[in-house]
Protein backbone atom coordinates (compact mmCIF):
# COMPACT_ATOMS: atom_id res chain seq x y z
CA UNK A 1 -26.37 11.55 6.52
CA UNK A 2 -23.52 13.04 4.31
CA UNK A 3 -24.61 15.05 1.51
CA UNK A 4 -23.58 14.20 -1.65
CA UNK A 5 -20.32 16.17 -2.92
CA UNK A 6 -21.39 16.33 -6.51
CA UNK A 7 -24.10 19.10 -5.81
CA UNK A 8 -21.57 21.03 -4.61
CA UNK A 9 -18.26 20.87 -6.56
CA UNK A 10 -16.39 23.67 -8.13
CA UNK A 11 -14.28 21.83 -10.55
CA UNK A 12 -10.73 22.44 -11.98
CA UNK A 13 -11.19 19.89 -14.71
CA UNK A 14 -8.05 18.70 -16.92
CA UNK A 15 -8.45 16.00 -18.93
CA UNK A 16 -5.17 13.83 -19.67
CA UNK A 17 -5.65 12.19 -23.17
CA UNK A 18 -2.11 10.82 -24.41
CA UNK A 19 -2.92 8.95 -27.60
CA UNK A 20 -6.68 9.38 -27.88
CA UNK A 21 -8.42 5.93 -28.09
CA UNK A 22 -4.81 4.49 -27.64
CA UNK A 23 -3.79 3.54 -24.20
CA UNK A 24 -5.75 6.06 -23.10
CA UNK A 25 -6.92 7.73 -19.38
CA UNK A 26 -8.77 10.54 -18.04
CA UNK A 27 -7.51 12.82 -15.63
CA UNK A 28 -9.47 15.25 -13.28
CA UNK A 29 -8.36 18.05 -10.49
CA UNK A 30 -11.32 18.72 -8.25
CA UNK A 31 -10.93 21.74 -6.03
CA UNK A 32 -14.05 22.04 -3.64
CA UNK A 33 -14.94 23.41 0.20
CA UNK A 34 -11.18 23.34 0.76
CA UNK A 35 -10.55 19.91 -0.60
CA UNK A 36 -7.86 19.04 -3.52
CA UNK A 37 -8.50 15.81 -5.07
CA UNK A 38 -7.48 14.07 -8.12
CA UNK A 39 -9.13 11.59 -10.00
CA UNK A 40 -8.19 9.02 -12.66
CA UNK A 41 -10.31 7.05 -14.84
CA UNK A 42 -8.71 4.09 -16.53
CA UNK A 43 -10.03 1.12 -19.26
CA UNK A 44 -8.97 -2.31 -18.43
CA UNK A 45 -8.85 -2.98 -22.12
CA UNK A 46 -5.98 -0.46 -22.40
CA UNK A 47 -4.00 -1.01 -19.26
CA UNK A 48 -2.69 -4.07 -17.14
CA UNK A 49 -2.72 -3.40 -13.77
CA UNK A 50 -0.13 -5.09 -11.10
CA UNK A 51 1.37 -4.89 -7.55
CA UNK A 52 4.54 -3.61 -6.79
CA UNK A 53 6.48 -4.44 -3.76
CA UNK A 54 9.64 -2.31 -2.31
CA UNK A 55 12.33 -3.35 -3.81
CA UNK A 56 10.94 -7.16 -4.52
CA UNK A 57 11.48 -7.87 -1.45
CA UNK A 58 9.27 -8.08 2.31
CA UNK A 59 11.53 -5.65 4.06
CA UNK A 60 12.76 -1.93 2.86
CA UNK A 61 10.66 0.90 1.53
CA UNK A 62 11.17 2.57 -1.63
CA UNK A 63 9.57 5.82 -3.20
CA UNK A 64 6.47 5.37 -5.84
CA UNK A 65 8.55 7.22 -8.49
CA UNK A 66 11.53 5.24 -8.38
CA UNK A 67 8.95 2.18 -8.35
CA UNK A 68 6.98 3.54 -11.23
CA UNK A 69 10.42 4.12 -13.22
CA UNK A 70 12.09 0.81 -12.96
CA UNK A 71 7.80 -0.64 -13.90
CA UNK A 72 8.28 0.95 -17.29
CA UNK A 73 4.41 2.14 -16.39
CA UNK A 74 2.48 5.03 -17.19
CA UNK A 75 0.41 5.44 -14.11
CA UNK A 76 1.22 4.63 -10.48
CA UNK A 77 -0.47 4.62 -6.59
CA UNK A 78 0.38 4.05 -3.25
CA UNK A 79 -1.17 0.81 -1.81
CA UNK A 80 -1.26 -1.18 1.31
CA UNK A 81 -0.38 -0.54 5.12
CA UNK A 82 3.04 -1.15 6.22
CA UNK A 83 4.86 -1.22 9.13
CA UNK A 84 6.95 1.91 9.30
CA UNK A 85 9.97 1.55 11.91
CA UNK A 86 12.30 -0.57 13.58
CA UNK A 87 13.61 -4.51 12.57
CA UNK A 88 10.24 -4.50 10.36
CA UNK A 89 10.33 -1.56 8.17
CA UNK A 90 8.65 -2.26 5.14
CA UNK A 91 6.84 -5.27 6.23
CA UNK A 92 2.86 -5.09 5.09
CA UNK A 93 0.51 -5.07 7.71
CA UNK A 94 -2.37 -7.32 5.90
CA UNK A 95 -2.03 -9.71 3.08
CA UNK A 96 0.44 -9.00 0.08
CA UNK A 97 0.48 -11.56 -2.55
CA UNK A 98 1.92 -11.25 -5.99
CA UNK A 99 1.74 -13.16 -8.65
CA UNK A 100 1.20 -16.36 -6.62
CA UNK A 101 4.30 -15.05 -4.34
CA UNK A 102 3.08 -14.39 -0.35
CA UNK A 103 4.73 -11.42 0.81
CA UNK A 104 2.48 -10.92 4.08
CA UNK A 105 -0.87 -13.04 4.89
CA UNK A 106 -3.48 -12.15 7.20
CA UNK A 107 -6.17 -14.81 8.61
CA UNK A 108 -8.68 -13.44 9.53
CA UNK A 109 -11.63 -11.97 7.13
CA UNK A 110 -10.35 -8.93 5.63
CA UNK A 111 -11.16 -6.53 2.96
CA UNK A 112 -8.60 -6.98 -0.47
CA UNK A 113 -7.90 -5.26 -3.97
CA UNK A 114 -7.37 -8.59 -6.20
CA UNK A 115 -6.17 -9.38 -9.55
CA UNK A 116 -7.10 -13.00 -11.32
CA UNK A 117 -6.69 -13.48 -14.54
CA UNK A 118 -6.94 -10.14 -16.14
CA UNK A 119 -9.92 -9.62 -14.25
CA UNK A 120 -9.69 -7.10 -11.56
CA UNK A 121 -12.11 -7.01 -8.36
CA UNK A 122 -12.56 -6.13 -4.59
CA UNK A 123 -14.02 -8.33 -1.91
CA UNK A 124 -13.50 -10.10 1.63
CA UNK A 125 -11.43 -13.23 1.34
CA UNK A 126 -9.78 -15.35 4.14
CA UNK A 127 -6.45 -16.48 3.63
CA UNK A 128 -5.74 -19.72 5.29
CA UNK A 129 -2.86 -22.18 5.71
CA UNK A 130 -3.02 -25.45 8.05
CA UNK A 131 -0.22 -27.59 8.35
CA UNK A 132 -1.69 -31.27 8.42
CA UNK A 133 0.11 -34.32 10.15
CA UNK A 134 -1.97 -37.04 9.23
CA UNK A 135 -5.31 -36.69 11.05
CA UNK A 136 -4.29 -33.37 12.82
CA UNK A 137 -4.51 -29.63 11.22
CA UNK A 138 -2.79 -26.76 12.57
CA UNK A 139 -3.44 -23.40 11.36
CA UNK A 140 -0.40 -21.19 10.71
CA UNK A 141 -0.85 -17.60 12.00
CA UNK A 142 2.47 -16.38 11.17
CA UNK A 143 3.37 -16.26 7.46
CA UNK A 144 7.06 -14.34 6.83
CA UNK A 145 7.34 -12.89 10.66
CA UNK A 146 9.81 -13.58 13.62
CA UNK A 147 8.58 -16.66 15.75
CA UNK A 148 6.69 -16.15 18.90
CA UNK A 149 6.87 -18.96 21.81
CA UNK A 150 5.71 -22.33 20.03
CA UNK A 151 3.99 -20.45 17.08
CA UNK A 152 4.40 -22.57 13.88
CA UNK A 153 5.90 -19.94 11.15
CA UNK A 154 5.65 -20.44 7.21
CA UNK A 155 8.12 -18.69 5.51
CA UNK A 156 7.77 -17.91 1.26
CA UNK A 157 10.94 -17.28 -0.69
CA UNK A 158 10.44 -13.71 -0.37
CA UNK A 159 11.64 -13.57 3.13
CA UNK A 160 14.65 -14.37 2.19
CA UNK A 161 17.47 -17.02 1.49
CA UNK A 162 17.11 -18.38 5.06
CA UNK A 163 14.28 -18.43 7.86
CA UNK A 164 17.19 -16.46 9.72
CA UNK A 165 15.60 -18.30 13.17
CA UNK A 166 17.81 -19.66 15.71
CA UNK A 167 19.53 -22.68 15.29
CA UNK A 168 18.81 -24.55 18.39
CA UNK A 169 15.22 -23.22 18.74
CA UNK A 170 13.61 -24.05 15.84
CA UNK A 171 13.08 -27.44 13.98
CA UNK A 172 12.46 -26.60 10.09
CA UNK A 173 10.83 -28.04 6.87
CA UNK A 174 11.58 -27.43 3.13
CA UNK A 175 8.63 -27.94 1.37
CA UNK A 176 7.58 -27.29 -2.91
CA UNK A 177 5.14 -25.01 -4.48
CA UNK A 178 2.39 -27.45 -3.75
CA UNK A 179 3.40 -27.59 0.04
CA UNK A 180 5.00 -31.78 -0.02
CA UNK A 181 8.17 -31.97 1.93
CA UNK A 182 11.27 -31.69 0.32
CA UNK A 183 13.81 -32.24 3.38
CA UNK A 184 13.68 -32.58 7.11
CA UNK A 185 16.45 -30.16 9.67
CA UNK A 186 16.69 -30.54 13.16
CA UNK A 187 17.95 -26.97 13.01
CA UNK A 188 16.68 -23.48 12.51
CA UNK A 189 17.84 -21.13 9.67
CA UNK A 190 17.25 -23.44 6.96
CA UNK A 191 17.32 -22.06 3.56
CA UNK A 192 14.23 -21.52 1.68
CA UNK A 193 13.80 -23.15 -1.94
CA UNK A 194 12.76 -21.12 -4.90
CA UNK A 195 8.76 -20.54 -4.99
CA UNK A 196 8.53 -22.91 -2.24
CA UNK A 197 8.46 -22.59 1.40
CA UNK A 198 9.71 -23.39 4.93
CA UNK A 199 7.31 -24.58 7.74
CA UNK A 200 9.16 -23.76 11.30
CA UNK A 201 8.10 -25.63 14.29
CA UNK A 202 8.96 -25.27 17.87
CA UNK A 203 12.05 -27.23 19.00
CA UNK A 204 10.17 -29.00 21.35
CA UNK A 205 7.80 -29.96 18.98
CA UNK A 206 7.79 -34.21 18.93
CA UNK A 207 5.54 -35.02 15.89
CA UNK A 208 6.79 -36.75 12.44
CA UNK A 209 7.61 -33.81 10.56
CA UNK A 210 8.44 -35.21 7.30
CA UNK A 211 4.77 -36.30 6.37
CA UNK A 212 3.45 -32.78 7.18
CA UNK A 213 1.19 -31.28 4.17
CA UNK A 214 0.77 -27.25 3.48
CA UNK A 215 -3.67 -26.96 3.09
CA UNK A 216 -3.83 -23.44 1.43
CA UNK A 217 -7.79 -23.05 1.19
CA UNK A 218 -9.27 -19.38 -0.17
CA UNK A 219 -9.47 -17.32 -3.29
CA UNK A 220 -6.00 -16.02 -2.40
CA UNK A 221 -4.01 -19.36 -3.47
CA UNK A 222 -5.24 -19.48 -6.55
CA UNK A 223 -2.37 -19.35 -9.39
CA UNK A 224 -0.99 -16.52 -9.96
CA UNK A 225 -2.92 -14.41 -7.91
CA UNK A 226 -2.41 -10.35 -6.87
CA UNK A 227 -3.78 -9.34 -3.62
CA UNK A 228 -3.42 -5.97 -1.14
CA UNK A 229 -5.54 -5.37 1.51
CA UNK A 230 -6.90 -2.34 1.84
CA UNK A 231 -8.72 -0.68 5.29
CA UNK A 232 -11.70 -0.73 4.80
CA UNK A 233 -14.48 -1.29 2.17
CA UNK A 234 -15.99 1.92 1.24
CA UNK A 235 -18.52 1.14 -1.75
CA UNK A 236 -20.29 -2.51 -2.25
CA UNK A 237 -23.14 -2.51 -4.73
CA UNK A 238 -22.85 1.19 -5.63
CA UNK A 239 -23.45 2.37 -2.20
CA UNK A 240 -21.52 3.39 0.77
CA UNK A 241 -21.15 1.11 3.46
CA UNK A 242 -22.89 1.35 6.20
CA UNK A 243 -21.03 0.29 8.95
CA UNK A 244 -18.71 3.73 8.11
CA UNK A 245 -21.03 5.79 9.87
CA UNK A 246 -20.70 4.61 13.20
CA UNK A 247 -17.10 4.67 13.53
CA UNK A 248 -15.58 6.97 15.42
CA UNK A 249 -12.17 6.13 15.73
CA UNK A 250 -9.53 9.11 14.30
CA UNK A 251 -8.75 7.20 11.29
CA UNK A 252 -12.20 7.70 10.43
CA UNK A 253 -13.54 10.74 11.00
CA UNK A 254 -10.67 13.16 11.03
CA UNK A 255 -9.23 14.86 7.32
CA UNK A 256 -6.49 13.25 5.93
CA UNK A 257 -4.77 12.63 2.87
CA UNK A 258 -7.00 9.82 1.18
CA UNK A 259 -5.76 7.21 -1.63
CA UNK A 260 -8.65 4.66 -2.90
CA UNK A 261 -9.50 2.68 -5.81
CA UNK A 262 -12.85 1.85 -7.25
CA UNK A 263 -14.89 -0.32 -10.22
CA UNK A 264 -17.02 1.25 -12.59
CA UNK A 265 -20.00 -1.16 -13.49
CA UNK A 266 -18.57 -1.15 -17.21
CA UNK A 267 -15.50 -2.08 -15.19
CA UNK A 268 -13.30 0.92 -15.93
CA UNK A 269 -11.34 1.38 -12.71
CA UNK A 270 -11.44 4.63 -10.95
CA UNK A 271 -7.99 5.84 -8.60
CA UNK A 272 -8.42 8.97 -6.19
CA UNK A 273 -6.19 10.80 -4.18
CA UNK A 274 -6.95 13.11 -1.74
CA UNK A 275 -4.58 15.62 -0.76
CA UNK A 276 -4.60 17.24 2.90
CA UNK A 277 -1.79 20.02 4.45
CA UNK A 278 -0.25 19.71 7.85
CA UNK A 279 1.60 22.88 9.17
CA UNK A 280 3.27 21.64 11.62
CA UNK A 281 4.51 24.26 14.52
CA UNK A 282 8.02 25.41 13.84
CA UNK A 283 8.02 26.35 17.48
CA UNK A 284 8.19 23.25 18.86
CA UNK A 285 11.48 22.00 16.55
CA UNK A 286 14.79 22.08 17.95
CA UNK A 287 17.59 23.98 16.06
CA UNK A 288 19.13 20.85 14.74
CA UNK A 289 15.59 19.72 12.97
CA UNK A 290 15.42 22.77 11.54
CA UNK A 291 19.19 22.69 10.51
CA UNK A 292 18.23 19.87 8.82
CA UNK A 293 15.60 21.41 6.42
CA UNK A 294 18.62 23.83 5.70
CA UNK A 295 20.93 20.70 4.44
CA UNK A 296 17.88 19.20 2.73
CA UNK A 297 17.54 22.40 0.83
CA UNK A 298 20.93 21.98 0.06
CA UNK A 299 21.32 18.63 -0.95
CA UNK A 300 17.99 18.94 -3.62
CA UNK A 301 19.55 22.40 -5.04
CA UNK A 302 17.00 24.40 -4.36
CA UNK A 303 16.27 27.21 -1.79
CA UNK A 304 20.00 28.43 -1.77
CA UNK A 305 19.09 31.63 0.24
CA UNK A 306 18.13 29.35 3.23
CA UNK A 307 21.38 28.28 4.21
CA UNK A 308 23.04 31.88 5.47
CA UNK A 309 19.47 32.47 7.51
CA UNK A 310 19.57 32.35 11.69
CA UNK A 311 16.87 29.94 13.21
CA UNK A 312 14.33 33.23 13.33
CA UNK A 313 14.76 33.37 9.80
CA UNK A 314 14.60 30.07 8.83
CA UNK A 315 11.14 29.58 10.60
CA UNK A 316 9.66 32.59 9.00
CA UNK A 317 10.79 31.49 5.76
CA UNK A 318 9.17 27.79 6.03
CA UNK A 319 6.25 29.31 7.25
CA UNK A 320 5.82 31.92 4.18
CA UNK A 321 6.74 29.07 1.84
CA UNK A 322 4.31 26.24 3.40
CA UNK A 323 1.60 28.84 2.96
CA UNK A 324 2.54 28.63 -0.46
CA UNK A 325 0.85 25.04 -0.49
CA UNK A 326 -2.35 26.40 0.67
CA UNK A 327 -5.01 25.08 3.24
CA UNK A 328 -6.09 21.97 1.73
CA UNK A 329 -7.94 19.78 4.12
CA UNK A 330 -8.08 15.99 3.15
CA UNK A 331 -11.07 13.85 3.94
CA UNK A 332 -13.16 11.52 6.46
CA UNK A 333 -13.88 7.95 5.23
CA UNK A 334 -17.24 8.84 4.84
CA UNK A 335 -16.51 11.66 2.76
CA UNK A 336 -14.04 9.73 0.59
CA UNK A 337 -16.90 6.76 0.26
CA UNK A 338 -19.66 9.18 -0.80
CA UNK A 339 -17.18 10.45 -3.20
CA UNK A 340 -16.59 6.98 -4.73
CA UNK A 341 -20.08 6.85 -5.54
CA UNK A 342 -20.19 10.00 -6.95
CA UNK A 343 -17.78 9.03 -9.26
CA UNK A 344 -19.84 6.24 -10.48
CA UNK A 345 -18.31 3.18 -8.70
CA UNK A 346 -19.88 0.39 -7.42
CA UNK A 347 -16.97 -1.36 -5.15
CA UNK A 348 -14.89 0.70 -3.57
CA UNK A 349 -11.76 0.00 -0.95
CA UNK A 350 -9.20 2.61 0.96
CA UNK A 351 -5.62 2.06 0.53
CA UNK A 352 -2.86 3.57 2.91
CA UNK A 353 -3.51 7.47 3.00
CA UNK A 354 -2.02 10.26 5.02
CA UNK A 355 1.72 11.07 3.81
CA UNK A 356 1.83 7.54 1.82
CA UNK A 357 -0.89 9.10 -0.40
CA UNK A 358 1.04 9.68 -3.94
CA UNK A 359 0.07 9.82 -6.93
CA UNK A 360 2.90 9.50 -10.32
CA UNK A 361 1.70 10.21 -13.37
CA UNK A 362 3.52 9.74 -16.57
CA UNK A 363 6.94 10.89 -15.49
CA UNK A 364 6.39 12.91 -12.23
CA UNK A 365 4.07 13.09 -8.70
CA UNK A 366 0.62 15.50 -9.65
CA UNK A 367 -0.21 15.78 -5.89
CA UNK A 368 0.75 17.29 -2.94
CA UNK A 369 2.74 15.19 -0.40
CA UNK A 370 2.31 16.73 2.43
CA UNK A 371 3.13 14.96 5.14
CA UNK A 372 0.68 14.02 8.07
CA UNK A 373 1.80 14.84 12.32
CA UNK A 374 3.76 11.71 12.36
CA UNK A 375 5.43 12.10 9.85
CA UNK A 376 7.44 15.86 9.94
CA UNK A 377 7.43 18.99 9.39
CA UNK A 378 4.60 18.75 6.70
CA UNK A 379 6.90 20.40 3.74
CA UNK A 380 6.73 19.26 0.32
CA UNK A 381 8.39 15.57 0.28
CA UNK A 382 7.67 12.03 -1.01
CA UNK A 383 7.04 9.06 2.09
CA UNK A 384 9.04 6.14 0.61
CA UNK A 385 6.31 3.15 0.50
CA UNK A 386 6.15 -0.76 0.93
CA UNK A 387 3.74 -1.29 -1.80
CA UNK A 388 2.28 0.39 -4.69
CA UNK A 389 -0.37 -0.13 -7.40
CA UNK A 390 1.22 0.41 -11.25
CA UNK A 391 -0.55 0.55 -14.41
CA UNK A 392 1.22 -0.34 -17.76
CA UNK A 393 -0.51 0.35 -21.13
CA UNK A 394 -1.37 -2.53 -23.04
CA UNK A 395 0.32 -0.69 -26.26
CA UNK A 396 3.36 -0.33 -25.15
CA UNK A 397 4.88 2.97 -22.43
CA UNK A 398 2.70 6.23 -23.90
CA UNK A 399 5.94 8.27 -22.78
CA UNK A 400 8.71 6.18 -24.92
């Protein structure tokens, strides 16, 4: 059993109080065994909380500043999985609703931050959508992804303006908010209506398609929902979960950067972010990676001296400057759950961590992004995101 952090910490405390009693929230550093973490508390009677996706849209990634900036909001996280190469770049790996809009939708059971009505709260929800012909009911598995064989795919306006399918594969219906059909095509790439939806069926599907009916059934359908998942449940009833200890996968019991989110049982919510430095081995970088710190340096302004240096002297001078960013080692779930609890919270949920962990804080990132392995050369930059998690004050921007 893990002991309990709070016995042990050596605290850098700095408390962030903008306009005391006024959209107010509490900041903390905590520097302990090697581990940099940093910790804000936040009143749901002075901030609004919301989901932010990528530029608006299901594809693309875009940095947590510049998606903090164009929020008008005071604070701002990192928040769900994402996919983070190739034709789906910026597409959310679990369910991404806002406001009532699906972004991404996963099935099975899983583990969600949600927002309904003002009222913030974490729990397991399945998201499910049949499509019913009469007395049959199919469920839909794919929600906003590319068809697979005879898969039935429901597409949201926020895939796009079309399904972009094949023509002569697909046949495709335009259906309203409440899921009734609009029109019938005997064609694929069909164009999506606003805040409704497109169901695409198989070409060699033979049914009557115009008296199909979308059946959303769960929590997540209700109006104007928010919804990220997050991977996995740390804290349910003010204590860890126990399932955490026996995993033994990598994602769980290696260090890395952490980002979570927790309630308070007077409901204040409670944002960490562990940080964790990878040094990655210069060695093993060709000249042309390296050269490419060098026009990096360049392009941000900084680090001038860097661009007359030979390889040799390039690698020595990353490696003085990442030692510069010290030895911080990020943490195990476990070790993130227990801290949860210490910090007073009685649900609890991980959000997307390693070099997605980011934290913005009126005007500027506190923490360190250090990269994980897959992502580089571990030096000092910011891993443009899918989704993050923005807080506005209720009395107006505290930095205006």
């Amino acid at each position: 059993m893990l002991k309990k952090y709070v016995i042990c910490f050596v605290v850098l405390f700095l408390s962030i109080n903008p306009l005391l009693g006024y959209g107010q929230y509490d900041y903390q550093k905590k520097v302990f065994n090697h581990h940099v973490v940093h910790v804000i508390t936040l009143s749901p009677q002075e901030y609004q909380l919301s989901l932010v996706k990528s530029h608006d849209q299901i594809f693309g990634l875009e940095t947590l500043s510049h998606m903090a900036e164009r929020s008008s909001v005071d604070v701002a996280i990192n928040a769900g999985f994402f996919e983070m190469h190739g034709k789906k770049k910026g597409m959310p790996t679990g369910s991404l609703i806002i406001n009532g809009s699906i972004y991404s939708l996963r099935h099975q059971q899983h583990d969600v931050l949600m927002s309904f009505l003002d009222k913030v709260m974490i729990r397991k929800v399945t998201g499910r959508v049949d499509a019913k012909i009469g007395h049959k009911r199919w469920p839909i598995k794919l929600v906003n992804d590319y068809p697979k064989g005879s898969a039935i795919v429901l597409y949201s306006d926020r895939w796009g303006e079309t399904t972009h399918t094949v023509e002569g594969d697909r046949k495709e219906v335009q259906l309203d908010n409440q899921g009734q059909v609009i029109k019938v095509y005997d064609h694929g790439n069909v164009s999506i209506p606003s805040h409704g939806y497109v169901l695409s069926f198989p070409q060699s599907y033979q049914g009557n398609l115009s008296s199909v009916v979308l059946d959303f059934k769960g929590d997540l359908f209700e109006r104007n929902v928010s919804a990220v998942m997050g991977i996995p449940m740390l804290v349910t009833q003010g204590r860890v979960v126990q399932d955490l200890y026996s995993k033994k996968s990598d994602f769980y019991v290696l260090p890395h950067a952490r980002t979570a989110f927790g309630i308070k049982p007077n409901g204040d919510w409670v944002v960490v972010v562990a940080e964790n430095t990878y040094q990655a081995d210069l060695d093993n970088y060709s000249s042309s990676e390296l050269m490419g710190l060098v026009r990096k340096f360049s392009q941000d302004g900084k680090f001038q001296e860097v661009l007359h240096m030979d390889i040799n002297q390039l690698k020595d001078w990353i490696k003085s400057n990442m030692k510069d960013f010290g030895n911080t080692q990020g943490l195990t779930i476990v070790q993130l759950a227990n801290l949860m609890v210490d910090m007073g919270c009685v649900d609890a949920i991980n959000l997307d961590g390693g070099g997605s962990s980011t934290l913005w804080v009126s005007g500027k990132v506190i923490n360190q992004t250090i990269g994980d392995e897959d992502w580089g050369l571990g030096l000092w930059t910011q891993r443009p995101i899918a989704t993050a998690i923005v807080f506005k004050s209720r009395h107006g921007r505290l930095s205006d």
